[in-house]
Protein backbone atom coordinates (compact mmCIF):
# COMPACT_ATOMS: atom_id res chain seq x y z
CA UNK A 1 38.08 20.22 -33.78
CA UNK A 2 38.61 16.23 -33.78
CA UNK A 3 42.09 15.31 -35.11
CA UNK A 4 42.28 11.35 -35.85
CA UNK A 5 46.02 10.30 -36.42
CA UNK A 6 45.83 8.53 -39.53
CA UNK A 7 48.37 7.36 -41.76
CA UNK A 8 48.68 5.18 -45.13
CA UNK A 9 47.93 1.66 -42.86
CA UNK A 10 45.01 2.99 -41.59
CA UNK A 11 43.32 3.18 -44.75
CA UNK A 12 43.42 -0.89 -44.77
CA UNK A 13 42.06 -0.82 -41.10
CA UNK A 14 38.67 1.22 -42.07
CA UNK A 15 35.27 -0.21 -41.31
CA UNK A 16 32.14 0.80 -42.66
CA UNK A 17 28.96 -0.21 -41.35
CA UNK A 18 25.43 -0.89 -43.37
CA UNK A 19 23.17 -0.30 -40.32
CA UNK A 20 22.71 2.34 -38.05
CA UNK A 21 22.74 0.68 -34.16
CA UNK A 22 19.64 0.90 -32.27
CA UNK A 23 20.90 2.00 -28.72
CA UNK A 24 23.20 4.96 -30.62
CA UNK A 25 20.13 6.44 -32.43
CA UNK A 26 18.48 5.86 -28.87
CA UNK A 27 21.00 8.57 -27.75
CA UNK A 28 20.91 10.81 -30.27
CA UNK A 29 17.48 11.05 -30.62
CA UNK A 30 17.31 12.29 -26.56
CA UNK A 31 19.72 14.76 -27.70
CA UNK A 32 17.61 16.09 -30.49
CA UNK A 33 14.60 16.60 -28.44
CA UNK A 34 17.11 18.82 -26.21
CA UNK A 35 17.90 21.58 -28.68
CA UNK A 36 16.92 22.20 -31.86
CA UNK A 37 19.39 20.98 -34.68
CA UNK A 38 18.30 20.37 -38.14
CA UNK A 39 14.59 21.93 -37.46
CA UNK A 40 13.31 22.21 -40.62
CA UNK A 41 14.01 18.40 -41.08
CA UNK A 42 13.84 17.00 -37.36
CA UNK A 43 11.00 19.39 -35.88
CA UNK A 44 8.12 17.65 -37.41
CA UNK A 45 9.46 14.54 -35.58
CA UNK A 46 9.94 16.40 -32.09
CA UNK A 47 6.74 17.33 -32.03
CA UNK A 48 5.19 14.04 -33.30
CA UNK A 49 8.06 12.41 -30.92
CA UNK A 50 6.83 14.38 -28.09
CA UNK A 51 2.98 14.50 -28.29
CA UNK A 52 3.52 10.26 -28.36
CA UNK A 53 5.69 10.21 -25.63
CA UNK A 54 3.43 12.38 -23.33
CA UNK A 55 0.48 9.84 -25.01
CA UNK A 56 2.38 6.78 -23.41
CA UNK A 57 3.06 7.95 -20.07
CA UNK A 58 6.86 8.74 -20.87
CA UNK A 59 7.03 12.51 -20.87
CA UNK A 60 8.79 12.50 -17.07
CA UNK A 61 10.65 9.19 -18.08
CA UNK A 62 12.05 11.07 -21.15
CA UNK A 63 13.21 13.71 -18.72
CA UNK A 64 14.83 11.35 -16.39
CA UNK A 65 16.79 10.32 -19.34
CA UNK A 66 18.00 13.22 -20.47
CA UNK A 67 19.73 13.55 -16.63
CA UNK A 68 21.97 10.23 -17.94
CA UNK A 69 22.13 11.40 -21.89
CA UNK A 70 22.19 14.95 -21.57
CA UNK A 71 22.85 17.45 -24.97
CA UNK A 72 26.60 18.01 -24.28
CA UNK A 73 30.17 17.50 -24.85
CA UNK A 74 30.07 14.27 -22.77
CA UNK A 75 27.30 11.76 -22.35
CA UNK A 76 28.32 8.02 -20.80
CA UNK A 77 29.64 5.65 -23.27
CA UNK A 78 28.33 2.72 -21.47
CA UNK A 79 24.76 3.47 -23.42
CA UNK A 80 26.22 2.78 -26.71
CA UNK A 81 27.72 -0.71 -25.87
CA UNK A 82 29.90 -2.95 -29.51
CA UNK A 83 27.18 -5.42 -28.80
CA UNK A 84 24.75 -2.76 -29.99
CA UNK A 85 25.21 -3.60 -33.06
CA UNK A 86 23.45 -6.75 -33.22
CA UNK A 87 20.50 -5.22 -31.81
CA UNK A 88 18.62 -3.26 -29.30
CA UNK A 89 18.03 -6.36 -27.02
CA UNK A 90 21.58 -7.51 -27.30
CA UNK A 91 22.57 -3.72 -26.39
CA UNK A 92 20.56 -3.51 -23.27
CA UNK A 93 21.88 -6.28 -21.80
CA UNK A 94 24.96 -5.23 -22.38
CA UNK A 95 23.95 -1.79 -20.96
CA UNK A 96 22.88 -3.89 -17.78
CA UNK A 97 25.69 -5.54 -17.41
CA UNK A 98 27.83 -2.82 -17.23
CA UNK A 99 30.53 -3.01 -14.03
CA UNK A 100 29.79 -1.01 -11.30
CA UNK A 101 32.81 0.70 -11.35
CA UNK A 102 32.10 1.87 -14.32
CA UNK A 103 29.04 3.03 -13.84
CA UNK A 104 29.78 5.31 -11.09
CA UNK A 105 33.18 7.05 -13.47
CA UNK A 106 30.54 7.06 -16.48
CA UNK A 107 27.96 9.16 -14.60
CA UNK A 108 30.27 10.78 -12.06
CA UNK A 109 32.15 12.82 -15.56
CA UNK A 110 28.52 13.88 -15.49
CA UNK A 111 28.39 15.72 -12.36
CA UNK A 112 31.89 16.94 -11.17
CA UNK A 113 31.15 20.10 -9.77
CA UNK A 114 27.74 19.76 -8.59
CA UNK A 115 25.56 17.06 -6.82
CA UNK A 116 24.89 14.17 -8.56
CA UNK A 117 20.77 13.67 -8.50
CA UNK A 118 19.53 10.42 -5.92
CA UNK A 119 18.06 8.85 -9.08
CA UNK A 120 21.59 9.23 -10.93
CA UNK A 121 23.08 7.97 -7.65
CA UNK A 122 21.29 5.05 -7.21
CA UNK A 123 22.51 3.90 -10.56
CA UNK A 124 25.91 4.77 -10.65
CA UNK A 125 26.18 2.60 -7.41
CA UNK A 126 25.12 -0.33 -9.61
CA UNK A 127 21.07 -0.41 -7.90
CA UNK A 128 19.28 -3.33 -9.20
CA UNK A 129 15.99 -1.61 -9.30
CA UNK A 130 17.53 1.20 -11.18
CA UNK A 131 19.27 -0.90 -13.30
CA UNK A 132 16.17 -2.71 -14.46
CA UNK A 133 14.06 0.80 -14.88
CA UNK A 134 16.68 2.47 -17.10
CA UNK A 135 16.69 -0.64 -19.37
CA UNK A 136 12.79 -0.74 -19.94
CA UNK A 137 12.94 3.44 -19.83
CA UNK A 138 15.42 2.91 -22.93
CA UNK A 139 13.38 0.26 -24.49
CA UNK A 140 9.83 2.05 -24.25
CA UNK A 141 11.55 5.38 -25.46
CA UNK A 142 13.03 3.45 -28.72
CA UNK A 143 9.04 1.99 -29.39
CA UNK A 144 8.11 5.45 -29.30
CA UNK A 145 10.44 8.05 -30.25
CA UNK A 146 13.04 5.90 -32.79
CA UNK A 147 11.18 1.96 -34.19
CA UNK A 148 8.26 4.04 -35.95
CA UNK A 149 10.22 5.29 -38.19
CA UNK A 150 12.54 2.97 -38.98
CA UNK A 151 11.48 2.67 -43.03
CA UNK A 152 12.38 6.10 -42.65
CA UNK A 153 15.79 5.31 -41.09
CA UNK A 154 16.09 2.12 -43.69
CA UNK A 155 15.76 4.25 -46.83
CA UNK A 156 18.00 7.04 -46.09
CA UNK A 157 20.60 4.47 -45.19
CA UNK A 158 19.69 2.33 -48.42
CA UNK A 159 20.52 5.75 -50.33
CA UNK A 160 23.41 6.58 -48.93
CA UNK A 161 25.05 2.95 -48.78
CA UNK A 162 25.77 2.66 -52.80
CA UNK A 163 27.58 6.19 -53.02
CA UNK A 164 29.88 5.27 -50.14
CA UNK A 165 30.11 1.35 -52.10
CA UNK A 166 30.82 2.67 -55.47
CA UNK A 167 33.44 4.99 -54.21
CA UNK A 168 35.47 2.31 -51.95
CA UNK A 169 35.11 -0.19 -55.06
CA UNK A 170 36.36 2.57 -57.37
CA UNK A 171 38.76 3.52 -55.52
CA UNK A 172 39.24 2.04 -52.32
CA UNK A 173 39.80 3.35 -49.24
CA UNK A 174 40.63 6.00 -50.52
CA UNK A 175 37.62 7.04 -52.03
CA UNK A 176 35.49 5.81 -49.20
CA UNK A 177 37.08 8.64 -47.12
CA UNK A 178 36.90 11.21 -49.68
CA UNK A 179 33.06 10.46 -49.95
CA UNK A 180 33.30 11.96 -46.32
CA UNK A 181 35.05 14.98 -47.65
CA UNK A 182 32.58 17.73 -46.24
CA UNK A 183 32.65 16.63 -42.95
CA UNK A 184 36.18 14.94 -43.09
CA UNK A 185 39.35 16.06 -44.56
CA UNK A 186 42.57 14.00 -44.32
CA UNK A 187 45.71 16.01 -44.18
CA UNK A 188 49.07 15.84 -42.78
CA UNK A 189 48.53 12.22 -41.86
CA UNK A 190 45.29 12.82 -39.63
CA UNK A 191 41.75 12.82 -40.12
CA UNK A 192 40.39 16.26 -39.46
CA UNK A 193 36.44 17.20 -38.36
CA UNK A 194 34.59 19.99 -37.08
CA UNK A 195 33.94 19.10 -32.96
CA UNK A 196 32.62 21.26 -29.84
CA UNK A 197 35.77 20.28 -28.46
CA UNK A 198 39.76 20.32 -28.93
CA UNK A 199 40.52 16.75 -29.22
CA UNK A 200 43.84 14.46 -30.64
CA UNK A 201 42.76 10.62 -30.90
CA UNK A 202 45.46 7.93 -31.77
CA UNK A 203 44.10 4.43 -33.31
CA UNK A 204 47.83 2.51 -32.41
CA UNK A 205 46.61 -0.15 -34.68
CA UNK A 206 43.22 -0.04 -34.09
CA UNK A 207 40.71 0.06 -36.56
CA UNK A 208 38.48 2.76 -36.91
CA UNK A 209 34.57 2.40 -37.74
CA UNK A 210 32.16 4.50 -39.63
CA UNK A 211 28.69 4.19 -38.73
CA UNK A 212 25.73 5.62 -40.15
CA UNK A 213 23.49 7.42 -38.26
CA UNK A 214 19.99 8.98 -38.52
CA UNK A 215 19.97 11.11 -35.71
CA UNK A 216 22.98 12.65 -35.86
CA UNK A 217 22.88 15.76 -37.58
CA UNK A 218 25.72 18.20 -36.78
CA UNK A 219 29.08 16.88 -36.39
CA UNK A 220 30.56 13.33 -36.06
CA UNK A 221 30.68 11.24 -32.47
CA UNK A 222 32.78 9.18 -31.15
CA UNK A 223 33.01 7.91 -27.60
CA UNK A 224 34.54 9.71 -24.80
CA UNK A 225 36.49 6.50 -24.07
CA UNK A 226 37.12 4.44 -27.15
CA UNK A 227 39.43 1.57 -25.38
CA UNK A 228 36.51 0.45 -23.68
CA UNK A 229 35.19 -0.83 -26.96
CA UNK A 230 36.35 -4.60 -28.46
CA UNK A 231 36.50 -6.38 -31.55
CA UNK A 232 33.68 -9.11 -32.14
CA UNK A 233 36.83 -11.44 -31.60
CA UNK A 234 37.44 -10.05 -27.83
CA UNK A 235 41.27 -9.48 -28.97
CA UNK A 236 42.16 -5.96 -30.02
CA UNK A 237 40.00 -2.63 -29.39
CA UNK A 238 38.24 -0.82 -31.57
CA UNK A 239 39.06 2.75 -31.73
CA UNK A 240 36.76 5.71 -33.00
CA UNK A 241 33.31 5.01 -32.70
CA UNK A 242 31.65 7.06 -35.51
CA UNK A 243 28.71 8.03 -36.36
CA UNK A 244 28.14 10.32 -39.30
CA UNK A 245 25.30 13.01 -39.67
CA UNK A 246 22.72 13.18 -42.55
CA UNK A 247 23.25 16.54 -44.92
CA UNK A 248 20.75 18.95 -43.03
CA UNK A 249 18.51 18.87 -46.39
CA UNK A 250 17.26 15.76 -46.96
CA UNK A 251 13.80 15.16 -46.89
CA UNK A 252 12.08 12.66 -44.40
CA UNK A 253 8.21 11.78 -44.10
CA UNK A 254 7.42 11.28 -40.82
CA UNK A 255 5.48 8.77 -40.49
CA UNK A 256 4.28 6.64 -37.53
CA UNK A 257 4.32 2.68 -37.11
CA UNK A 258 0.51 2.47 -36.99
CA UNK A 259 -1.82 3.03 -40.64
CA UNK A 260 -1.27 7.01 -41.87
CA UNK A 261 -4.94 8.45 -42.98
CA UNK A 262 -3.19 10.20 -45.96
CA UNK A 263 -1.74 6.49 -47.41
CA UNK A 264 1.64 4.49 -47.20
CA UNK A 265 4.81 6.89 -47.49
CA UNK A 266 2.58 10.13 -47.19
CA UNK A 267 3.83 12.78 -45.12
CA UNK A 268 0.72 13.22 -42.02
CA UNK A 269 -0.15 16.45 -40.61
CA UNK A 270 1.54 16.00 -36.82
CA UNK A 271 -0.02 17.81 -33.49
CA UNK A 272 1.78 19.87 -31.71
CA UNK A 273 3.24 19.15 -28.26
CA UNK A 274 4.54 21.47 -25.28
CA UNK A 275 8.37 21.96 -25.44
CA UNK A 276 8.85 20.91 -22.39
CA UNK A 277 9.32 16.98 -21.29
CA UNK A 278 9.42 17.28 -17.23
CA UNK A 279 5.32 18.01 -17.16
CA UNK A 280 4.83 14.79 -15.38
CA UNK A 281 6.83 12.80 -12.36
CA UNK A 282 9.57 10.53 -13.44
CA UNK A 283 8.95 6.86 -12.74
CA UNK A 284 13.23 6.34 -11.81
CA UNK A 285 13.08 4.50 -8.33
């Protein structure tokens, strides 16, 4: 479970945001290709996700990703940078840029009690080369696996945006959180949520952020480290990350970027791919 300390001036501090962030649904979607969450919704987009991947060339790139973004209790925060959310381009620079040193405690909670692969190695020492594959790895898995379907990822946001509106306007904060009532419940001055781990979070001050997300579809994230994140200002920190899953039953047609033989906004019979993504030799230097 994820306890949130959260009292009454809190409730003045919370953010919600109208966008999912490109580099966050990046993540997520490796994770969904790792297990298999939400299948009757999310497995017609595996498989499509797959099939294009292997298609492009990226089936052993996707694998090498998954070493760095794995489907676990921790995965680096420093690939889900604040500048994210003005973009993918503005996030992967500000993936690139992160400091070495944090690089190599990122990726080293990763690997504590076994060797840490060369390829993961060269990047958690801050290699250029390395550097500059896992941004283009990032961006050419995003063209592929997460930008074909944004319209997808536009209207479910576009539906879910008034109900969360109407209820702060009605009745403010207040109501915005209890819109979040299944997955949140506020009691005893804390924010409560299902989480694969026991963990206590304080904001001291800090506001915390709701973001919606397309590609998450179990329980809440936040980020293993939340002080690392600022305010657009560069003053105070931004505490609690969120991103908030999708009820398991909505309905999505899949539908990729190029013309669909079946019309716009018609769901298009997908072919299946092997399960497996490390059929082919990663390109990491």
């Amino acid at each position: 479970m994820l306890r949130i300390e959260f009292g009454t001036e809190d409730l003045n501090r919370l953010r919600l945001a109208e966008s999912v962030q490109p580099l966050w649904e990046t993540a997520l979607s490796l994770q969904l290709l790792q297990n298999r969450h939400a299948a009757l919704v999310f497995d017609p987009w595996r498989r499509k996700a797959r099939a294009d991947l292997d298609d492009e060339g990226l089936t052993g790139t996707t694998a090498a990703l998954m070493r760095i973004c794995p489907h676990a209790e921790y995965f680096p925060d420093f690939l889900t940078p604040r500048t994210g959310d003005t973009g993918l381009e503005a996030g992967l620079d500000a993936v690139l840029s992160t400091p070495r040193e944090r690089l190599g405690q990122e990726l080293g909670q990763l690997y504590p009690d076994r060797c840490m692969p060369a390829s993961v190695r060269r990047l958690a020492e801050g290699n250029l080369a390395a550097l500059h594959w896992l941004g283009e790895a990032l961006r050419r898995f995003h063209s592929v696996a997460v930008a074909p379907y944004q319209d997808a990822i536009r209207a479910e946001v576009a539906a879910d945006l008034p109900h969360r509106s109407q209820a702060a306007l009605t009745s403010g904060a207040e109501g915005l959180l209890a819109s979040y009532q299944s997955e949140l419940i506020r009691r005893d001055g804390a924010l409560e949520c299902a989480y694969p781990i026991e963990w206590e979070l304080t904001l001291d001050g800090r506001p915390l952020h709701l973001i919606p997300s397309f590609f998450c579809t179990r329980w809440p994230v936040t980020l293993a480290d939340p002080k690392r994140i600022r305010c657009s200002s560069g003053s105070s920190p931004v505490y609690g990350r969120w991103c908030r899953r999708w009820p398991s039953g909505h309905t999505v047609h899949w539908r990729s970027a190029t013309s669909s033989p079946t019309g716009p906004g018609q769901p298009v019979r997908t072919r299946c791919a092997s399960a497996g993504t490390g059929s082919r030799r990663s390109s990491w230097p």
